[in-house]
Protein backbone atom coordinates (compact mmCIF):
# COMPACT_ATOMS: atom_id res chain seq x y z
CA UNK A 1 -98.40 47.22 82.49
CA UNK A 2 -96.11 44.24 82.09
CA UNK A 3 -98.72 42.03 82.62
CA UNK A 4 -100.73 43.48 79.83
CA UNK A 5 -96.76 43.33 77.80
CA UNK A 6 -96.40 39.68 78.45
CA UNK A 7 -99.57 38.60 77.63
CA UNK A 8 -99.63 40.52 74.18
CA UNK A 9 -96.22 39.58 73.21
CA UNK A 10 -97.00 35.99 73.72
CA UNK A 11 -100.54 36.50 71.49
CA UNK A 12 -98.39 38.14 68.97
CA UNK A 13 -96.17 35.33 68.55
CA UNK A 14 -99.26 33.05 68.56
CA UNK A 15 -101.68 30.39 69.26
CA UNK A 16 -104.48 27.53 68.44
CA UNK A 17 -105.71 24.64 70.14
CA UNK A 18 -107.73 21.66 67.84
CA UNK A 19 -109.17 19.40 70.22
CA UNK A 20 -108.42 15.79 68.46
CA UNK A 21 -106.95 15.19 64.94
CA UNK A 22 -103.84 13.51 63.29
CA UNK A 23 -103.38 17.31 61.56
CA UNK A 24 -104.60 19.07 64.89
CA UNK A 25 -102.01 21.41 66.94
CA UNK A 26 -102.43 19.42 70.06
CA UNK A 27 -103.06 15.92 68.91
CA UNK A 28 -104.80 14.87 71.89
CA UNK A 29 -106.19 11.58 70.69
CA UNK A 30 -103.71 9.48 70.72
CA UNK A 31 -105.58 6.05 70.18
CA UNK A 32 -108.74 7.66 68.62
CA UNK A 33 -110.09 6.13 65.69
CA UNK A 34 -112.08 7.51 63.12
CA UNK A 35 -113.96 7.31 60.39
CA UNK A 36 -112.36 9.63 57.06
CA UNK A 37 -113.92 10.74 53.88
CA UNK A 38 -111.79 12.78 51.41
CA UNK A 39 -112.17 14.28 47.51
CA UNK A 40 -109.04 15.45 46.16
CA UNK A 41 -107.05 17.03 48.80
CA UNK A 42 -110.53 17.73 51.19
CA UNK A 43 -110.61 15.55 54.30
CA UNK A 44 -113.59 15.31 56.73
CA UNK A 45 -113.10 13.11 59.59
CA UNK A 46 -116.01 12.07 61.80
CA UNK A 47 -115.96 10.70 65.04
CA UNK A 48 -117.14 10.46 68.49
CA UNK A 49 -117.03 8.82 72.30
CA UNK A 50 -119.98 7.54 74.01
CA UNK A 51 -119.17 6.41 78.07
CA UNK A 52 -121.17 4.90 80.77
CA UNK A 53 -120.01 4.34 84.73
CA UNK A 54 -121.81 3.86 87.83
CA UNK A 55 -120.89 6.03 90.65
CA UNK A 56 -121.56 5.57 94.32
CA UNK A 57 -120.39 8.39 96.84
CA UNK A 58 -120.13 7.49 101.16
CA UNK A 59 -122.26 9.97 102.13
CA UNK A 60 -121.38 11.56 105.80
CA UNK A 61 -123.38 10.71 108.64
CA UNK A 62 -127.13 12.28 108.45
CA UNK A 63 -127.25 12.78 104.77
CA UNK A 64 -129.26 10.26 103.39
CA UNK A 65 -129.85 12.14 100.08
CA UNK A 66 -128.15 9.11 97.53
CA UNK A 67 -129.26 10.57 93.97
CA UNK A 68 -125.77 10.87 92.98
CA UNK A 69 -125.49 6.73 93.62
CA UNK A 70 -126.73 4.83 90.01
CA UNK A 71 -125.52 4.88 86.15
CA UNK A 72 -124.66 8.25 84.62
CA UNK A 73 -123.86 9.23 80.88
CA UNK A 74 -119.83 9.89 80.66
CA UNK A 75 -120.04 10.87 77.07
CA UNK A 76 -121.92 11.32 74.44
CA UNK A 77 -119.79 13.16 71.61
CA UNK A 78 -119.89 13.26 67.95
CA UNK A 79 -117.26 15.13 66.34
CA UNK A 80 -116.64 16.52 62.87
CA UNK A 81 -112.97 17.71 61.58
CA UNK A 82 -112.06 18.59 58.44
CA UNK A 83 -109.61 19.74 56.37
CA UNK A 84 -109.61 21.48 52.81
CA UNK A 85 -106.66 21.67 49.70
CA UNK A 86 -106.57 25.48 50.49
CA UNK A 87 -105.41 24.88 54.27
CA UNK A 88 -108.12 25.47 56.00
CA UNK A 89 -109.50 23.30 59.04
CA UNK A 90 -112.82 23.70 60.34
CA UNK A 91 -114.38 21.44 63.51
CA UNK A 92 -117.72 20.80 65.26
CA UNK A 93 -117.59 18.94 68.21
CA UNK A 94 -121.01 18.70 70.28
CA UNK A 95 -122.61 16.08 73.18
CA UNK A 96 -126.23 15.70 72.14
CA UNK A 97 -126.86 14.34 75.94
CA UNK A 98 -125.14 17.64 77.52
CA UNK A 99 -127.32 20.17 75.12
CA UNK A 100 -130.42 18.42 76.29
CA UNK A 101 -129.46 18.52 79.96
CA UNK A 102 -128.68 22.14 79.43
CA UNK A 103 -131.68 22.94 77.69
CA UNK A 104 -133.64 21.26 80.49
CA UNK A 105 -131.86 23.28 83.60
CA UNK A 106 -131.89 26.53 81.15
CA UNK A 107 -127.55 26.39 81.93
CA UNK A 108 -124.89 26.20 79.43
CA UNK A 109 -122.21 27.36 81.61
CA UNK A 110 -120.87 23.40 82.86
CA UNK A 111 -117.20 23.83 82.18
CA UNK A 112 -117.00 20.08 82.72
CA UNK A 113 -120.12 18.91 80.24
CA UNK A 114 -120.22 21.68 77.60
CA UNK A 115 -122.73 20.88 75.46
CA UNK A 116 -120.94 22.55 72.46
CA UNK A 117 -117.36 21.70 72.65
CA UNK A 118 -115.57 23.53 69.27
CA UNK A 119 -116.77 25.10 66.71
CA UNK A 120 -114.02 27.22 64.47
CA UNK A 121 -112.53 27.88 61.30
CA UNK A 122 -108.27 27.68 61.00
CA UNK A 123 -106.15 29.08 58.96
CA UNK A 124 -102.91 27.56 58.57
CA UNK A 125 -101.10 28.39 55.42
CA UNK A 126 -98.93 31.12 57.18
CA UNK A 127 -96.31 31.12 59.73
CA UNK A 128 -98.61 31.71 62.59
CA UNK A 129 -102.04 30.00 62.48
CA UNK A 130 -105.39 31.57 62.61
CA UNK A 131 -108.31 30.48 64.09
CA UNK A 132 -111.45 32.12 65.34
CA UNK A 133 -114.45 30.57 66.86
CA UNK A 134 -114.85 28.56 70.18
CA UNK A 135 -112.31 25.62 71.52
CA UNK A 136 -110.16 25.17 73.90
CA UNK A 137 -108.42 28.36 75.32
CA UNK A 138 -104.20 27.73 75.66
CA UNK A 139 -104.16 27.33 79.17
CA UNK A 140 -103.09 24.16 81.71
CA UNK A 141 -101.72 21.19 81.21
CA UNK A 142 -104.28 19.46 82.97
CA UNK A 143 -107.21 21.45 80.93
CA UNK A 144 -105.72 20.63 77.65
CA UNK A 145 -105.38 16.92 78.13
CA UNK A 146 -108.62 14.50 77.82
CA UNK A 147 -109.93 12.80 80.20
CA UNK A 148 -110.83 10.36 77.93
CA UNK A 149 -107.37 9.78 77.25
CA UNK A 150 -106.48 8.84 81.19
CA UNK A 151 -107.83 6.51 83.37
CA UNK A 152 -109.78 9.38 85.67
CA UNK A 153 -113.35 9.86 84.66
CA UNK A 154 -113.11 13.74 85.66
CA UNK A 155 -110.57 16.24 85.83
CA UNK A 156 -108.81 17.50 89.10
CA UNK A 157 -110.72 20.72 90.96
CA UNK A 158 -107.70 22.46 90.21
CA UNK A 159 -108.10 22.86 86.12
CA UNK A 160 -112.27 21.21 86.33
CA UNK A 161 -113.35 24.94 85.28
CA UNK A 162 -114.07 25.72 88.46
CA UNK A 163 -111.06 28.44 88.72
CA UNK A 164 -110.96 29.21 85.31
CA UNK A 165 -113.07 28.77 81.88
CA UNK A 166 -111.59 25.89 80.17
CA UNK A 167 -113.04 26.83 76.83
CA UNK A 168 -113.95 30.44 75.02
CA UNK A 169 -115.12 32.19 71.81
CA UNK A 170 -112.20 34.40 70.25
CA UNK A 171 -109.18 34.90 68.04
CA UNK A 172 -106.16 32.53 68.36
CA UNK A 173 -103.04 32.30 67.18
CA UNK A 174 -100.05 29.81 67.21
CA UNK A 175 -96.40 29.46 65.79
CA UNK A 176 -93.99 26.51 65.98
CA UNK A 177 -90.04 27.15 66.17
CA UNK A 178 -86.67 25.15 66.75
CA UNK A 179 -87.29 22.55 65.01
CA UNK A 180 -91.24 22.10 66.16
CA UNK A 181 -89.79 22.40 69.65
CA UNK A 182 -91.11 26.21 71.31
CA UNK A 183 -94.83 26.39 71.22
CA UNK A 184 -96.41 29.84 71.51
CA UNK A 185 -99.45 30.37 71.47
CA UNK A 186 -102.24 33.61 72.47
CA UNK A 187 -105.14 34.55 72.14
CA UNK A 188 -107.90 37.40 72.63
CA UNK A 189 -111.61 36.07 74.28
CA UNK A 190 -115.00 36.94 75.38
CA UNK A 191 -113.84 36.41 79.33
CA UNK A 192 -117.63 34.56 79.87
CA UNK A 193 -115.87 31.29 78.98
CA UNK A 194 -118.55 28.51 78.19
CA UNK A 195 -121.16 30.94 79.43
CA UNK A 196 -120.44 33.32 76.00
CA UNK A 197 -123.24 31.10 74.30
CA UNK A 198 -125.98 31.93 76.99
CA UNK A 199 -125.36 35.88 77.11
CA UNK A 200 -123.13 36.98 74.52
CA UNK A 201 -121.09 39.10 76.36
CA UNK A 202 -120.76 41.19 79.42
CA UNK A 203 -121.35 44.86 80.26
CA UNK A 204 -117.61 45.31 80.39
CA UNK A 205 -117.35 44.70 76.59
CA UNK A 206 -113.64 44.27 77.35
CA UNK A 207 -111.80 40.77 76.81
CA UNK A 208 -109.61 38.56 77.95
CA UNK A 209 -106.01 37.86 77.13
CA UNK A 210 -104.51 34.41 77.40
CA UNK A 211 -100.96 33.48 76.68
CA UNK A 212 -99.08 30.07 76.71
CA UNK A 213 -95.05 29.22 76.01
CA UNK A 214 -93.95 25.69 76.56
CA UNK A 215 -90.98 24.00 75.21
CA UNK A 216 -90.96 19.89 74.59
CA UNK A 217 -87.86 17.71 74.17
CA UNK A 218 -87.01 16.11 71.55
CA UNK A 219 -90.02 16.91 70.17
CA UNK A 220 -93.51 18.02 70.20
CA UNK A 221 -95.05 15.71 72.80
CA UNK A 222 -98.70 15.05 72.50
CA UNK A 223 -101.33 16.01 75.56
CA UNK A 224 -101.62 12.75 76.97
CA UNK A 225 -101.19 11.72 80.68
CA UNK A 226 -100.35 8.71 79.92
CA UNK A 227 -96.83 7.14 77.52
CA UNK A 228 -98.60 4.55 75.72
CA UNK A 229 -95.90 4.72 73.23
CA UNK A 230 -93.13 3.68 76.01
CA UNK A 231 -90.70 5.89 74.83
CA UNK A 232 -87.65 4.59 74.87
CA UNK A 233 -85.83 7.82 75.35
CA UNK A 234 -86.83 10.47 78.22
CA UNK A 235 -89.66 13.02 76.88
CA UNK A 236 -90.51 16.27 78.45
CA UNK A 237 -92.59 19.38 77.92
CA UNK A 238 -92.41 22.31 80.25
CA UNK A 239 -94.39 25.77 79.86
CA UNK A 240 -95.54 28.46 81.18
CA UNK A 241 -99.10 30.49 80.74
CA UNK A 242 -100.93 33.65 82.55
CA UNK A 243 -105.05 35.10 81.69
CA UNK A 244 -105.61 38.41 82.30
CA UNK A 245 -109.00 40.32 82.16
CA UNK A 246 -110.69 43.66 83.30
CA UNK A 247 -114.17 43.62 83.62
CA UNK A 248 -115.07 46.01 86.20
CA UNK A 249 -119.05 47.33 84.98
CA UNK A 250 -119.98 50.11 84.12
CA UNK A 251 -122.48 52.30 86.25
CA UNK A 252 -125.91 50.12 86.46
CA UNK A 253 -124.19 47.31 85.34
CA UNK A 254 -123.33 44.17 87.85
CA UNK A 255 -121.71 40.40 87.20
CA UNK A 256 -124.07 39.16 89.31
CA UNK A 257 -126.82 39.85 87.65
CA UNK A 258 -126.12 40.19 84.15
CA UNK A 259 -124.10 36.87 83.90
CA UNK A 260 -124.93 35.16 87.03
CA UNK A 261 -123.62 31.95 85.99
CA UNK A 262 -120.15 32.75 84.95
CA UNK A 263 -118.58 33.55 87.65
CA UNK A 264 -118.35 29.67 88.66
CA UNK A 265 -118.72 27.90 91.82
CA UNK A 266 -116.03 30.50 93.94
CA UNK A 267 -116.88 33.25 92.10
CA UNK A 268 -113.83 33.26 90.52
CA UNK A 269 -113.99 32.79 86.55
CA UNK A 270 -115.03 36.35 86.13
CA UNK A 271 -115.81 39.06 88.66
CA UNK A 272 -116.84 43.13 88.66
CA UNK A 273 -113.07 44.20 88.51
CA UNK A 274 -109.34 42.79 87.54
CA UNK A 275 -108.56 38.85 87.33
CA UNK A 276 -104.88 37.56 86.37
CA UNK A 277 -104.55 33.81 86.41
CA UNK A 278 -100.52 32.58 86.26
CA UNK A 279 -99.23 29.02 85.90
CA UNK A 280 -96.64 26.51 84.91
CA UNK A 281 -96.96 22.67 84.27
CA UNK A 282 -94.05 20.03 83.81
CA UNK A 283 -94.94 16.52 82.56
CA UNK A 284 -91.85 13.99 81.72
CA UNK A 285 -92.19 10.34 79.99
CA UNK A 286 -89.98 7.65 79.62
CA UNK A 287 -90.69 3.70 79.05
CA UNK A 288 -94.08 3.91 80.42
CA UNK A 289 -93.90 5.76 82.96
CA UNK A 290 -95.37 9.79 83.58
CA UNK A 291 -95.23 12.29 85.82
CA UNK A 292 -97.14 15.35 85.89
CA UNK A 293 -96.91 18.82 88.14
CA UNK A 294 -98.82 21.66 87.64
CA UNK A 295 -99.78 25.22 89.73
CA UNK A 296 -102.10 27.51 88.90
CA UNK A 297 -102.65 30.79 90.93
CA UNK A 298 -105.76 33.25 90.95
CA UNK A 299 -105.24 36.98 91.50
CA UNK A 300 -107.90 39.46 92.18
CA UNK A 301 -108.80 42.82 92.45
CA UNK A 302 -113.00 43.65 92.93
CA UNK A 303 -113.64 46.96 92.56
CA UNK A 304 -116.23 47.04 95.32
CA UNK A 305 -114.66 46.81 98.86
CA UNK A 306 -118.14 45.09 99.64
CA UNK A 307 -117.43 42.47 97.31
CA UNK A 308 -118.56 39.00 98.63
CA UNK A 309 -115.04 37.90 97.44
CA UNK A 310 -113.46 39.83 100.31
CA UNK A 311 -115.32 37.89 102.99
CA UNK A 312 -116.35 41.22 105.36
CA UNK A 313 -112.21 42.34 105.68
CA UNK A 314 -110.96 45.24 106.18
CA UNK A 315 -108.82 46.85 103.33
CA UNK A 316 -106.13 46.93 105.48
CA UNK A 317 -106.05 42.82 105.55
CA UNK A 318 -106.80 42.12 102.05
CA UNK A 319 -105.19 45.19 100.48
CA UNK A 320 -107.84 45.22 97.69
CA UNK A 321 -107.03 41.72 96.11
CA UNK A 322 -108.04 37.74 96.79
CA UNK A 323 -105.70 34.67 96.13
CA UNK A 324 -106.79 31.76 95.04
CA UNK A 325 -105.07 28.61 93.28
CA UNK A 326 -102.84 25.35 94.23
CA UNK A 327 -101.26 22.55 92.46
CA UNK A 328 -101.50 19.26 91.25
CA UNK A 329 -98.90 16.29 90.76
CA UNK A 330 -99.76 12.54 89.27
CA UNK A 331 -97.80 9.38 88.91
CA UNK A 332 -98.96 7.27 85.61
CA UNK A 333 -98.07 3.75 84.69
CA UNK A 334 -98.38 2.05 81.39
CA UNK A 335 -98.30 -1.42 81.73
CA UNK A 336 -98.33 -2.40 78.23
CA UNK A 337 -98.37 -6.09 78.83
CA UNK A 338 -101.42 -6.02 81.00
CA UNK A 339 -103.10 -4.02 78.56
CA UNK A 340 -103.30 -1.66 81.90
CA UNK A 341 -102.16 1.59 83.30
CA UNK A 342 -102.38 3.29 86.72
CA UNK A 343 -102.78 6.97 87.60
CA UNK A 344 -102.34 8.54 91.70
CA UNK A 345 -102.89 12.08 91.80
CA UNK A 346 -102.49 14.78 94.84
CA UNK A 347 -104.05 18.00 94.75
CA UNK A 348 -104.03 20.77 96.98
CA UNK A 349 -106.21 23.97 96.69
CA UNK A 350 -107.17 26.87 98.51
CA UNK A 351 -110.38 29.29 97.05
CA UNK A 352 -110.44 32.06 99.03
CA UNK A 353 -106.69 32.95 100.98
CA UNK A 354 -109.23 35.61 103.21
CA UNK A 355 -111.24 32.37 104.10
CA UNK A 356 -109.81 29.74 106.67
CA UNK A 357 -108.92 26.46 105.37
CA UNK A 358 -107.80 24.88 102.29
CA UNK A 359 -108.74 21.63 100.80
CA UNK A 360 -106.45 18.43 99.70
CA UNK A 361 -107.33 15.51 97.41
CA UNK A 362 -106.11 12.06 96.64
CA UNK A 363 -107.37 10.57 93.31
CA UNK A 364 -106.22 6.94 92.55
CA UNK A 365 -107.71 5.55 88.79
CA UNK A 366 -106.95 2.11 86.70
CA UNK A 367 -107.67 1.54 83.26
CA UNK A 368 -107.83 -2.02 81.36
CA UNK A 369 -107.53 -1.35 77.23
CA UNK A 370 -108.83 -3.20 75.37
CA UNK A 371 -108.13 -1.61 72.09
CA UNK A 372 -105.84 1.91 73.59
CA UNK A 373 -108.12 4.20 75.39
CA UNK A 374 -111.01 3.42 72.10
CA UNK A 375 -112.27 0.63 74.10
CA UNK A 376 -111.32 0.49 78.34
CA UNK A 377 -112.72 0.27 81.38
CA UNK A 378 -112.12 2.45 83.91
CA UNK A 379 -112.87 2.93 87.59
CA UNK A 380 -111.53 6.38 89.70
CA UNK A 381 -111.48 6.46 93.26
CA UNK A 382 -111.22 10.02 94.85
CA UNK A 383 -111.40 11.30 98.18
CA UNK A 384 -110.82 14.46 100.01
CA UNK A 385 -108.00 13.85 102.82
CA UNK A 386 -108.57 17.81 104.13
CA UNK A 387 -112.00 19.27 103.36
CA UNK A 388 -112.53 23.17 103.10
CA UNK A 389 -115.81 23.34 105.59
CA UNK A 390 -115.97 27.21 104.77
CA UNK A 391 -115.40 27.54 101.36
CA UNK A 392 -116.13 23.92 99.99
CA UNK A 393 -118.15 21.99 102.46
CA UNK A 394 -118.77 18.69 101.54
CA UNK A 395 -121.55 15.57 101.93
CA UNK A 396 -119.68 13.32 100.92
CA UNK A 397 -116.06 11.73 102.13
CA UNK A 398 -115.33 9.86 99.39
CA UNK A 399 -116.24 8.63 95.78
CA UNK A 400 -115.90 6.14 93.32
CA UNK A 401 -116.68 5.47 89.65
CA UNK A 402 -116.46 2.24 87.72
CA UNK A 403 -117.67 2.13 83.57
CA UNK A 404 -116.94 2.00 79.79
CA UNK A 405 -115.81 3.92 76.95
CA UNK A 406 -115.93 3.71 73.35
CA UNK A 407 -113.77 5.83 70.83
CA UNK A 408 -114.83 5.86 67.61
């Protein structure tokens, strides 16, 4: 019960997340360029990101299988924002390339290439904004902030979409206060995350709730890894969010094979039964230099005590629930002068606390601007220093990516 109370006093107070606009909520694009056409007081903005980078992974010893070595597509985005004199804002975001590929593979449900990335209607003439349709949901630090907009290629395990949908069709809401300092923001989903496209919705016909409360100093800071302003006085943001959803299925009814996609690589995005997702991220700036933390933790409660989830245990060793979760904490560095910045990253993660092991990362990326993050090349190194062999075997023992990008 005061899960449930925390979650809906945070939705009442608000929330609403606009992926990348000078009027957005979260203005995420902080070197993006665009192109603008306006009548009267209507704006429409259009723009886009197209990326290319060659990747090349040391493959462990008997797996000859290279097909992730060659060029890949980063991005392939066009983007259309607008705003109108009665104070509405309306966006549709898509990848053309990330469609096709899903169309191809019959699976929308990549959390890290969704094909359709927002599509909503705002509503922000009153105190609390309105917005329905699909975006981002309020939730992590990490999941919030572009990749584009860092020198990493990818996002960390911890926030990829792998524990929990990044993005979802629903209701939000979202109120400033304190001078533009407290940020709340809630909102009510379909719980399927990027998968609500391929099947609607689930037996369960019951959402999910998502809260977020940060507070930034001196003022709202934008989500950016990265301090390419050099602020000459010590920024910070700190916050706090939980997800909470019940979709235990009714009689005849399972996730597995009504949704089969959705519950994600660990099973763990949605499952037949209770799911409550907690978390906290910190991220300070100051004369180029960032730092980042964040935690995420998974709770959860299957309904069936022959739930895959529960890896053949007893009841009396996992007392009906599964943990799952771990952290994350970077270093950035703008060198301004250089027309360069530097990111190292350290994640540890653990999907399954009924399964032995846990897994560790080390991510190291550089970035040379040419014109902000509108025109860089980057190159990400990543490797895992303790590998999961039960939960998250790998072929691979390291990886690195080298390319370009193009805002526009």
């Amino acid at each position: 019960m005061q899960k449930k109370l925390l979650l809906f006093s945070l939705l009442a107070a608000g929330s609403v997340i606009v992926a990348r606009a000078q009027f957005s909520e979260f203005q995420n694009n902080a070197a993006a360029s665009t192109f603008t056409l306006s009548s009267d007081q209507n704006t429409l903005q259009i723009g886009g990101r197209t990326s290319f980078y060659y990747e090349d992974r040391v493959m462990k010893q008997g797996n000859v299988n290279l097909s992730h070595n060659g060029f890949n597509v980063g991005d392939m985005d066009i983007d259309l924002l607008g705003k109108t004199a009665n104070k509405f804002i309306y966006e549709f975001h898509l990848s053309p390339i990330d469609l096709v590929t899903a169309a191809a593979t019959q699976n929308t449900s990549n959390p890290a290439n969704s094909g359709i990335k927002a599509a909503y209607l705002q509503y922000v003439g009153f105190l609390v904004h309105i917005k329905l349709g699909f975006d981002k949901v309020p939730f992590s630090q990490g999941s919030l902030t572009e990749k584009w907009a860092s020198p990493m290629w990818s996002h960390a395990n911890l926030y990829g979409g792998d524990y929990f949908s990044r993005r979802d069709i629903g209701l939000t809401l979202n109120t400033n206060l304190m001078n533009n300092r407290l940020h709340l923001y809630g909102g009510m989903y379909s719980g399927l995350g990027e998968n609500c496209f391929e099947y609607g919705g689930d037996a369960s016909g019951k959402p999910e709730f998502i809260g977020r409360a940060e507070y930034s100093y001196p003022g709202k800071m934008k989500y950016a890894s990265i301090d390419e302003e050099n602020s000459p006085v010590v920024n910070f943001r700190v916050a706090l969010n939980a997800r909470y959803m019940d979709k235990t299925q009714p009689a005849g009814h399972s996730v597995a094979t009504d949704v089969p996609d959705a519950p994600g690589a660990f099973g763990l995005r949605i499952v037949d039964g209770k799911r409550s997702v907690y978390g906290g991220d910190f991220i300070i700036k100051y004369r180029g230099l960032s730092f980042l933390f964040e935690t995420d933790m998974v709770n959860i409660q299957p309904t069936s005590t022959a739930d895959p989830l529960y890896e053949g245990t007893a009841t009396s060793v996992n007392k009906n629930k599964v943990n799952a979760g771990g952290f994350t904490t970077s270093l950035n560095y703008n060198l301004e002068k250089l027309h360069s910045c530097v990111t190292i990253m350290y994640e540890t993660l653990n999907p399954n606390d009924l399964a032995p092991g846990h897994e560790e990362w080390l991510y190291l990326g550089y970035a040379y601007k040419l014109s902000g993050f509108n025109s860089v090349f980057k190159i990400e190194y990543y490797r895992p220093m303790v590998e999961d062999v039960v939960s998250d075997p790998l072929k691979y023992t390291a990886q690195i990516r080298a390319g370009y990008q193009i805002v526009f």
